[in-house]
C-alpha atoms as a PDB file:
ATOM      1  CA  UNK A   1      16.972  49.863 -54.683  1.00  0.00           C
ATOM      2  CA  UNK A   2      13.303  49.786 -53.907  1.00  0.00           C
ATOM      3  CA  UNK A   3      13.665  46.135 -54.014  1.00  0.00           C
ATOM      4  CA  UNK A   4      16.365  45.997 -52.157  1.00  0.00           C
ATOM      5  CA  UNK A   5      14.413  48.001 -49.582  1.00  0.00           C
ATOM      6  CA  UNK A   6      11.561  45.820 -49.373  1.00  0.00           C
ATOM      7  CA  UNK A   7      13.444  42.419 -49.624  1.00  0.00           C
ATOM      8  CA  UNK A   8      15.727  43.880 -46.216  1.00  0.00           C
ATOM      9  CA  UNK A   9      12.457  44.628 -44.723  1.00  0.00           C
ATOM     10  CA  UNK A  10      10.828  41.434 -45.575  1.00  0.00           C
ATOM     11  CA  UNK A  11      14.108  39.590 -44.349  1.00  0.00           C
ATOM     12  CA  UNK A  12      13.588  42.035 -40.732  1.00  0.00           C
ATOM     13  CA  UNK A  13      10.219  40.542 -40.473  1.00  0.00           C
ATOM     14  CA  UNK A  14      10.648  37.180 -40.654  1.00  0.00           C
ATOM     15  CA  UNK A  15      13.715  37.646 -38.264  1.00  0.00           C
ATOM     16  CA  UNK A  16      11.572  38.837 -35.820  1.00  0.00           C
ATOM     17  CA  UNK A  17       9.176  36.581 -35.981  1.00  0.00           C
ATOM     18  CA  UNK A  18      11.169  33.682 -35.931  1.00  0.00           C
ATOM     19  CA  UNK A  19      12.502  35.140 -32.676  1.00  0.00           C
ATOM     20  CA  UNK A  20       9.130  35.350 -31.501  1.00  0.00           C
ATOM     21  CA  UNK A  21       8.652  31.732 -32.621  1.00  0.00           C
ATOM     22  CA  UNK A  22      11.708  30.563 -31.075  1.00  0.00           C
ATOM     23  CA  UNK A  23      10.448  32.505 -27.720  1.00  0.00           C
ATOM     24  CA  UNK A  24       7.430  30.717 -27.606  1.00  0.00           C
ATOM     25  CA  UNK A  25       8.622  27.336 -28.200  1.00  0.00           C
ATOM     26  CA  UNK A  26      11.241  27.674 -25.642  1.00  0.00           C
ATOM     27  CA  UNK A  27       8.832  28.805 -23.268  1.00  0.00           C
ATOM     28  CA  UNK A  28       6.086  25.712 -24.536  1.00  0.00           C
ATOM     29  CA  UNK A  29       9.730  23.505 -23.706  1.00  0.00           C
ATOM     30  CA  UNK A  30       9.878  24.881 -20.116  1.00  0.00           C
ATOM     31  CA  UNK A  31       6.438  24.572 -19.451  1.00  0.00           C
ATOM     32  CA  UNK A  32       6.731  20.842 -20.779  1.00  0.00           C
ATOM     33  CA  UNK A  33       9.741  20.364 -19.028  1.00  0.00           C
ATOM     34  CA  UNK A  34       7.730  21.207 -15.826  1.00  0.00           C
ATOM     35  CA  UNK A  35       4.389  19.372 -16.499  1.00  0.00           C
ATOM     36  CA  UNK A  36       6.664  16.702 -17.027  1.00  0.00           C
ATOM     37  CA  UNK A  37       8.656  16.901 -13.740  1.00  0.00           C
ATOM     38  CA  UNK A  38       5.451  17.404 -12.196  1.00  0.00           C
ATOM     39  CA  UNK A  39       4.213  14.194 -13.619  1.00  0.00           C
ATOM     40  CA  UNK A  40       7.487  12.279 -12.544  1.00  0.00           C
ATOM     41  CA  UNK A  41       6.558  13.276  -8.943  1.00  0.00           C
ATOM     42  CA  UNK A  42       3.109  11.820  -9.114  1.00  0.00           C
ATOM     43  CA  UNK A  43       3.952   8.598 -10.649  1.00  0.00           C
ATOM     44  CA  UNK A  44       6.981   8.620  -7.669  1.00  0.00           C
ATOM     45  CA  UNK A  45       4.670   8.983  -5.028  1.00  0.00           C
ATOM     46  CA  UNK A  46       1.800   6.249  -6.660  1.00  0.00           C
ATOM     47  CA  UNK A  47       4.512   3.812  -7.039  1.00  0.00           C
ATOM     48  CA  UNK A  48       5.099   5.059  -2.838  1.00  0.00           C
ATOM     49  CA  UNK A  49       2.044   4.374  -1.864  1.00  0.00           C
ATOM     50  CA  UNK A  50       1.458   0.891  -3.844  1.00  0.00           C
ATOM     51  CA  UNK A  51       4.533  -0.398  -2.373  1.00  0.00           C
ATOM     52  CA  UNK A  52       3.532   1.050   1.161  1.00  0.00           C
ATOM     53  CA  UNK A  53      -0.289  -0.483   0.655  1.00  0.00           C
ATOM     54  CA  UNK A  54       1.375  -3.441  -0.003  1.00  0.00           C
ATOM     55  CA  UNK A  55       4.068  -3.556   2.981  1.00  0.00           C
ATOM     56  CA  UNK A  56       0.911  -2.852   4.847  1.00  0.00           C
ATOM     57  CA  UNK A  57      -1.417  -5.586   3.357  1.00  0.00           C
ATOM     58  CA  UNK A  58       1.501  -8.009   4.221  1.00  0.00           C
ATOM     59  CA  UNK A  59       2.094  -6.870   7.550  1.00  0.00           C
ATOM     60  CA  UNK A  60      -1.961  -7.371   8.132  1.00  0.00           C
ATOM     61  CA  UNK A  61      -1.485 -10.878   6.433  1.00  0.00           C
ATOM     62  CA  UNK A  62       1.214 -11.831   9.108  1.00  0.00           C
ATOM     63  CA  UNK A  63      -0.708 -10.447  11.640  1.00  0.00           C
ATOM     64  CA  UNK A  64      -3.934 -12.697  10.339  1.00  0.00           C
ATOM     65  CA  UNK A  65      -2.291 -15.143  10.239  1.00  0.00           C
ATOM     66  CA  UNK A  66      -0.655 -15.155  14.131  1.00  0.00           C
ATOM     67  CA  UNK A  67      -4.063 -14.588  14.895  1.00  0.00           C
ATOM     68  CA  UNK A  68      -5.461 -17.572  13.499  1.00  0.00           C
ATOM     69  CA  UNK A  69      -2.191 -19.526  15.250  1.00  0.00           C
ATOM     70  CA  UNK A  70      -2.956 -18.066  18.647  1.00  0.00           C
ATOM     71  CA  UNK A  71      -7.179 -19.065  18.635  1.00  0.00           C
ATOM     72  CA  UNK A  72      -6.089 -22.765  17.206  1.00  0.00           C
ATOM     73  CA  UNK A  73      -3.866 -22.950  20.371  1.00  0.00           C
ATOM     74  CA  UNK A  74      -6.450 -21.467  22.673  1.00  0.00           C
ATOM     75  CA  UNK A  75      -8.898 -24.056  21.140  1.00  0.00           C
ATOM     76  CA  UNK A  76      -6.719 -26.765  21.857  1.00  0.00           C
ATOM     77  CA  UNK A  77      -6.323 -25.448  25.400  1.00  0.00           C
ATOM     78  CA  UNK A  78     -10.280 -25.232  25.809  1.00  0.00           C
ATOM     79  CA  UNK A  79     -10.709 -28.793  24.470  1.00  0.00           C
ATOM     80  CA  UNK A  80      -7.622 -30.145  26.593  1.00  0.00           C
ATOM     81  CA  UNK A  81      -8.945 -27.971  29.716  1.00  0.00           C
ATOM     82  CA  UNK A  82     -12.555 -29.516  29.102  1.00  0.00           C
ATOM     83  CA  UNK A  83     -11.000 -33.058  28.703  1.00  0.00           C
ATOM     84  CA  UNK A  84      -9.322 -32.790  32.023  1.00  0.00           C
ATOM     85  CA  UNK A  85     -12.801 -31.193  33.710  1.00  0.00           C
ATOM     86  CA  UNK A  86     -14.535 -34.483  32.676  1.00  0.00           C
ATOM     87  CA  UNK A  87     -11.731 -36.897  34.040  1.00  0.00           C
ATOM     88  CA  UNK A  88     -11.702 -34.730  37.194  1.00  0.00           C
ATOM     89  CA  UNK A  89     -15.632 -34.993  37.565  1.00  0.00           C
ATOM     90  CA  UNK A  90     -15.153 -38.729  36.619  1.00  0.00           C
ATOM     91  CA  UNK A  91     -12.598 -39.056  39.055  1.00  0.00           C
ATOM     92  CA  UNK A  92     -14.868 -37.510  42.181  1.00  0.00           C
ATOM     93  CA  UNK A  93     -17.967 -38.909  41.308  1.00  0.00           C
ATOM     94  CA  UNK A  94     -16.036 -42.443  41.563  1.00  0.00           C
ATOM     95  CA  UNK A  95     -14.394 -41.249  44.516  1.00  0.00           C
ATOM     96  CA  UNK A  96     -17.917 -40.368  46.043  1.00  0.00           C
ATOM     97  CA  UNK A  97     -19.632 -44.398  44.802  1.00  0.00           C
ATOM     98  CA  UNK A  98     -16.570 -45.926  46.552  1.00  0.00           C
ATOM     99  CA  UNK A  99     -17.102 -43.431  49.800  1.00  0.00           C
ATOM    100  CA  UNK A 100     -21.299 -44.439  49.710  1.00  0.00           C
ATOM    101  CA  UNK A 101     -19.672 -47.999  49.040  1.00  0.00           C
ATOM    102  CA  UNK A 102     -17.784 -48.153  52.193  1.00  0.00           C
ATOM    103  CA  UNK A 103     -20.375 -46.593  54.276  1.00  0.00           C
ATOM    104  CA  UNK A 104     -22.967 -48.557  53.834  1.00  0.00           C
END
């Protein structure tokens, strides 16, 4: 009966502690569960802001590259501005010779 006694009381103990055991882990689990969710956010918003850095980068490349469109066409407008300058200097100073021409 002694036995008996001790082997119940044995049995009690390891019931309770495998109900500790089982209270821990399930706590460890939620914890886990939340580092994990936590985790899953982060990785969310990186992957966010690597597709927004690169919606931006692209947006900056189209820009660029309007940029470099618009001074090509103001350089051609200098050049063809300074082209017609000349002829229009070459034009007076011929105009002037043929005035001195006539006067003289």
């Amino acid at each position: 009966e002694v036995r008996l006694q001790q082997c119940q009381q044995l049995a009690d103990d390891l019931s309770s502690q495998l109900c500790s055991q089982m209270e821990v882990m399930a706590s460890l689990q939620a914890e886990l569960d939340q580092r994990e969710a936590f985790c899953a956010g982060l990785k969310a918003q990186l992957r966010d802001m690597a597709q927004a850095q690169g919606d931006s980068q692209g947006a900056l490349a189209e820009k660029q590259a309007a940029l470099v469109e618009k001074a090509a066409a103001c350089e051609e407008h200098r050049l063809r501005h300074e082209q017609l300058a000349g002829q229009m200097q070459q034009q007076q100073s011929q105009a002037a010779a043929a005035l001195l021409a006539e006067q003289q």
